[in-house]
N, C-alpha and C. Protein backbone atom coordinates (compact mmCIF):
# COMPACT_ATOMS: atom_id res chain seq x y z
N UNK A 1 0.84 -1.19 0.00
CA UNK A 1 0.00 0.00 0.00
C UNK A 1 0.88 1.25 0.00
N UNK A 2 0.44 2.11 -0.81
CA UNK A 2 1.21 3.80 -0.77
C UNK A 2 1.43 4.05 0.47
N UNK A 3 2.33 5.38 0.76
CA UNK A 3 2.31 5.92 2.41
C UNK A 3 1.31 6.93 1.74
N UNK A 4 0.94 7.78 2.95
CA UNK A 4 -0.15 8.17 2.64
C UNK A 4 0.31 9.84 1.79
N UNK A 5 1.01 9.55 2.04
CA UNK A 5 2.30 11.05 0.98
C UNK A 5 1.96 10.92 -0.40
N UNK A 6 2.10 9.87 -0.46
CA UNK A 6 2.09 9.06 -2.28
C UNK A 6 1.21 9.17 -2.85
N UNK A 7 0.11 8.25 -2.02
CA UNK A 7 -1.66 8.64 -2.10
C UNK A 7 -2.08 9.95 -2.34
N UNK A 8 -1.33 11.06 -1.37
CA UNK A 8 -2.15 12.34 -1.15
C UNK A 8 -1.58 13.14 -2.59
N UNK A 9 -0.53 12.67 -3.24
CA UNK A 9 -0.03 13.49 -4.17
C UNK A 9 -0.81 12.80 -5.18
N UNK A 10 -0.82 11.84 -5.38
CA UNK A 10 -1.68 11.08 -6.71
C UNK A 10 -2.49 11.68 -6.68
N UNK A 11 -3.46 12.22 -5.81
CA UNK A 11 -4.61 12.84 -6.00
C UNK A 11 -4.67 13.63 -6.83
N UNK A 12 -3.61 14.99 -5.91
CA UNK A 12 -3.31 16.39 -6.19
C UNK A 12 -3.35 16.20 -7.42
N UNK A 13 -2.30 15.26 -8.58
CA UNK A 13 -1.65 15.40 -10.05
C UNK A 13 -3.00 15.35 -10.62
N UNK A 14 -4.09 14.91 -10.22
CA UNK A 14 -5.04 13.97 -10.77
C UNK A 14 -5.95 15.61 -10.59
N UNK A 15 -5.88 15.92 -9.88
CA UNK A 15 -6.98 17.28 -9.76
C UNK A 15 -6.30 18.06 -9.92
N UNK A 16 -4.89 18.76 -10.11
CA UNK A 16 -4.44 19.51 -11.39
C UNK A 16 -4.94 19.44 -12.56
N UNK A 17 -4.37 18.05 -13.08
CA UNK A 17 -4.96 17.50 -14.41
C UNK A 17 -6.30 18.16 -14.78
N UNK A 18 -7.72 17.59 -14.03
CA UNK A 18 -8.60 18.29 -14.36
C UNK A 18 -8.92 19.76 -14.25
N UNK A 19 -8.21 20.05 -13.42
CA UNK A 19 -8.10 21.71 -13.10
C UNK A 19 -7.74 22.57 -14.39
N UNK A 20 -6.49 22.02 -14.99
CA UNK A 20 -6.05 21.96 -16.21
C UNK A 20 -7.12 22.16 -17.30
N UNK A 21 -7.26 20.71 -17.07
CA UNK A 21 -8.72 20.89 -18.68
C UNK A 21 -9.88 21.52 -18.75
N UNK A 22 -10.57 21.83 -17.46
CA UNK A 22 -11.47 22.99 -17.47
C UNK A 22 -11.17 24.24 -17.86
N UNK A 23 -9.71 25.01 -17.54
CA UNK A 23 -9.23 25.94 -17.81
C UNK A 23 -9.36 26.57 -19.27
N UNK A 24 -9.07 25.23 -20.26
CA UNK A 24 -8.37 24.80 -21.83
C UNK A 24 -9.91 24.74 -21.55
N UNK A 25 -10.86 24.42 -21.89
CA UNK A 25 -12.04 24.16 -22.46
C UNK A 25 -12.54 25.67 -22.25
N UNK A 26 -12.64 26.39 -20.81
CA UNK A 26 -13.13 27.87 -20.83
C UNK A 26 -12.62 28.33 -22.15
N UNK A 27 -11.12 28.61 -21.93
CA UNK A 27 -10.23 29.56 -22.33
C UNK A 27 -10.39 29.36 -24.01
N UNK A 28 -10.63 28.22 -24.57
CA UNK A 28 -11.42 27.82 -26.01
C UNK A 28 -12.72 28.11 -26.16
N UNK A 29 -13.52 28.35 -24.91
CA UNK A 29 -14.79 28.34 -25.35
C UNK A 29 -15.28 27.48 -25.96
N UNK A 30 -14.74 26.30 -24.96
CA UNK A 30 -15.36 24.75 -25.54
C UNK A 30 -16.88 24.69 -24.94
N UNK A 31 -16.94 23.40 -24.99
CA UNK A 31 -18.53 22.82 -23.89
C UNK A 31 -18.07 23.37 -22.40
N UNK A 32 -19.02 24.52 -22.20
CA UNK A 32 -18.98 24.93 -20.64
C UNK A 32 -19.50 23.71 -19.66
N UNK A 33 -20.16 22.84 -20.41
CA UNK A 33 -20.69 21.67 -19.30
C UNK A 33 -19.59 20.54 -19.17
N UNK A 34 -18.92 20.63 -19.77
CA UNK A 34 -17.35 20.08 -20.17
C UNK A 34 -16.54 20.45 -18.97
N UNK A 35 -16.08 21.84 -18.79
CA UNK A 35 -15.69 22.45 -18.05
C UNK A 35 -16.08 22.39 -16.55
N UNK A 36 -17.20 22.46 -16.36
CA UNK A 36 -17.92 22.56 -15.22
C UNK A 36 -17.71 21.07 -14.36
N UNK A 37 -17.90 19.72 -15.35
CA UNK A 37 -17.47 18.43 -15.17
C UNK A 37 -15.91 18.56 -14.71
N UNK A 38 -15.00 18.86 -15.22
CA UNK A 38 -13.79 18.94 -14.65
C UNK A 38 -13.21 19.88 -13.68
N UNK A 39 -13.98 20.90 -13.53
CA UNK A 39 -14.09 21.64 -12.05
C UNK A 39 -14.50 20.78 -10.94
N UNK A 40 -15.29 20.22 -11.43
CA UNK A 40 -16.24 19.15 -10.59
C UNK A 40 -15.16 18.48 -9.64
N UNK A 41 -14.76 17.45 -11.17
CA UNK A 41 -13.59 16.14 -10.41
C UNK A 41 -12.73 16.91 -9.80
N UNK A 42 -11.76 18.18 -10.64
CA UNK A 42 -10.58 18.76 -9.18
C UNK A 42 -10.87 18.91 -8.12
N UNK A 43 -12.10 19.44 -7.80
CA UNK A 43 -12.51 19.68 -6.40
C UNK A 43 -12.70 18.87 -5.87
N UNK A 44 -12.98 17.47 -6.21
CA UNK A 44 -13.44 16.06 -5.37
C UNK A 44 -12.07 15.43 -5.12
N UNK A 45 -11.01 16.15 -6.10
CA UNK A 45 -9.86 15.08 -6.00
C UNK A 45 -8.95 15.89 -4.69
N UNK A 46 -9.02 16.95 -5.09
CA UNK A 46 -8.41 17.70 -3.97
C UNK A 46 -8.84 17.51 -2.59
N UNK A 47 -10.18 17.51 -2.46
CA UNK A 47 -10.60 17.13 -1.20
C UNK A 47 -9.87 15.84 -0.52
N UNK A 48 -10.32 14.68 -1.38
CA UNK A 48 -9.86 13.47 -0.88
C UNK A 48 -8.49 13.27 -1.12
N UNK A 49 -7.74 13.79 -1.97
CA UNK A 49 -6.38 14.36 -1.27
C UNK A 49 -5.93 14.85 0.18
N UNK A 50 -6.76 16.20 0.46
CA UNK A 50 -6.50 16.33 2.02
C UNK A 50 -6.95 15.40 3.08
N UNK A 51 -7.92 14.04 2.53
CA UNK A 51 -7.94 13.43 3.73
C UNK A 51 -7.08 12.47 3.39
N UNK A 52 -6.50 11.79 2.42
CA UNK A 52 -5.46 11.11 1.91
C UNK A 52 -4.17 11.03 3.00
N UNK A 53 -3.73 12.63 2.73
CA UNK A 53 -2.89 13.54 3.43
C UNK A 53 -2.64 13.04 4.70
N UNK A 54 -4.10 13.26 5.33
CA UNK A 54 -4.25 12.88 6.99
C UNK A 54 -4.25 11.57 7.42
N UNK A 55 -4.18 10.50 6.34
CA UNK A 55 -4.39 8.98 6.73
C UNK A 55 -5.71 8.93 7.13
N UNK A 56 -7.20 9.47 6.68
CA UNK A 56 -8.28 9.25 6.79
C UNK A 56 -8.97 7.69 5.28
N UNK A 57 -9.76 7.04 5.99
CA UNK A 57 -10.27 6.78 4.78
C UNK A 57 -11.14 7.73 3.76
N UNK A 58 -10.64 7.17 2.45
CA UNK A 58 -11.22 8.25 1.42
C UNK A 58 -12.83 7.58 0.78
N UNK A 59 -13.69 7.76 1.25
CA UNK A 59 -15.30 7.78 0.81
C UNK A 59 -15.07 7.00 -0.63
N UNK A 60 -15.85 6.36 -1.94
CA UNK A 60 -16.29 6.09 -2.74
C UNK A 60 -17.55 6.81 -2.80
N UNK A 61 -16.97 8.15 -3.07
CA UNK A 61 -18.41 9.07 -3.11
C UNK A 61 -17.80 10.38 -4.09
N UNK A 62 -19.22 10.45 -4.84
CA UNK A 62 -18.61 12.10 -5.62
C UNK A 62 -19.40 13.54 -4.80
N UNK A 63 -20.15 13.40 -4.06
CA UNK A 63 -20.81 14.24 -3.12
C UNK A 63 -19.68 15.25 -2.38
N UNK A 64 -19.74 16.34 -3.12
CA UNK A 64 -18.65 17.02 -2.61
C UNK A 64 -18.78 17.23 -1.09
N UNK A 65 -19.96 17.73 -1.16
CA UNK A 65 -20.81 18.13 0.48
C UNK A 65 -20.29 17.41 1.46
N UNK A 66 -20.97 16.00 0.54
CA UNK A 66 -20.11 14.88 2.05
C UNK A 66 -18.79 14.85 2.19
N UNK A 67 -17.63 15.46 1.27
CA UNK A 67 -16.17 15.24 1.54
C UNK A 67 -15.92 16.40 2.02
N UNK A 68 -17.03 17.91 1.98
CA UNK A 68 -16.59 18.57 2.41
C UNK A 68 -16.88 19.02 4.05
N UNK A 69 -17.84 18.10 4.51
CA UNK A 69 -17.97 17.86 5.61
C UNK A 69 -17.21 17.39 6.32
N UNK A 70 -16.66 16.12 5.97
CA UNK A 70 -15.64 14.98 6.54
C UNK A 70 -14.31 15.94 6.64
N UNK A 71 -13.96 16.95 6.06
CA UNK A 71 -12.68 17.75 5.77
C UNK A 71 -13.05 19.10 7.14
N UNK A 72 -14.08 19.19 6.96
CA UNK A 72 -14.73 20.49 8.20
C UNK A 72 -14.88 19.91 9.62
N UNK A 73 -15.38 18.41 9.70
CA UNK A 73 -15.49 17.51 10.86
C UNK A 73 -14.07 17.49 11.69
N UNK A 74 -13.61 17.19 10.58
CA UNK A 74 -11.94 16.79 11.64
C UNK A 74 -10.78 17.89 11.59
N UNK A 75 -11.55 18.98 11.18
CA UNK A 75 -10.74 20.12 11.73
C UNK A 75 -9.86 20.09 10.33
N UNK A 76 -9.77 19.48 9.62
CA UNK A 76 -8.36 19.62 8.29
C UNK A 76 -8.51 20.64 7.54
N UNK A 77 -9.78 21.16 7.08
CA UNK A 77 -9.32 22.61 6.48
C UNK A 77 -10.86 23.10 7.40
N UNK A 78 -10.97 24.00 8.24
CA UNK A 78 -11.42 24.23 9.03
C UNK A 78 -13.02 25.94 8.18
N UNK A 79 -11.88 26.61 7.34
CA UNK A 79 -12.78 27.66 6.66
C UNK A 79 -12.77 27.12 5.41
N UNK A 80 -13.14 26.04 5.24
CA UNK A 80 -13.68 25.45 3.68
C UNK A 80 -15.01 26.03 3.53
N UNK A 81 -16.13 25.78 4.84
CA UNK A 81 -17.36 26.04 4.32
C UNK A 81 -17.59 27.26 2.95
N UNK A 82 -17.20 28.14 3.49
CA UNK A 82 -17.35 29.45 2.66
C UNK A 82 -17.20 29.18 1.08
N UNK A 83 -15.84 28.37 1.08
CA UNK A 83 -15.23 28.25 -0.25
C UNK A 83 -16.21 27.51 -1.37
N UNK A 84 -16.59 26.58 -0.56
CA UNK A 84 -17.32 25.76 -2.02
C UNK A 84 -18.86 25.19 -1.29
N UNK A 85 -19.49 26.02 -0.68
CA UNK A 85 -21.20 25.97 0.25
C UNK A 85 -22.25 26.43 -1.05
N UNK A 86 -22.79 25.70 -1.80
CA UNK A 86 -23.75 26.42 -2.81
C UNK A 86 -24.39 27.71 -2.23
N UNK A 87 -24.71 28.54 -2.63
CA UNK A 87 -25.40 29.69 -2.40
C UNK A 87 -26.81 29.80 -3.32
């Protein structure tokens, strides 16, 4: 099994990556629903990156809410709510 260093960076590359291609799809004025999908995954990957990070188990879930709870629960990023709370 990875240490959890290894794990937490696989993530990160992985939600760059999509961070990446949303960018390239705006910045073309590709499919905005395109875009919006790969905003999506960085933010899910990043999350479960930071619990990666912490040696938490990581959910089989795309529910940001719920990862962004689990990340607000245990104190790991503490002023997330604000950042990504639908309005």
């Amino acid at each position: 099994m990875k240490d959890r260093s290894a794990l937490a960076q696989g993530w990160f590359r992985k939600a760059d990556s999509d961070l990446a291609d949303a960018r390239r799809t705006t910045a073309s004025e590709g499919p905005y629903d395109t875009a919006c999908f790969h905003a999506q995954q960085a933010v899910e990957k990043y999350l479960k990156g930071v619990l990666a990070w912490r040696g938490l188990e990581i959910p089989r879930s795309h529910d940001l809410e719920e990862l962004q709870r689990l990340c607000i629960q245990r104190e790991l990023w503490p002023d997330l709510g604000p950042v990504i709370s639908p309005t």
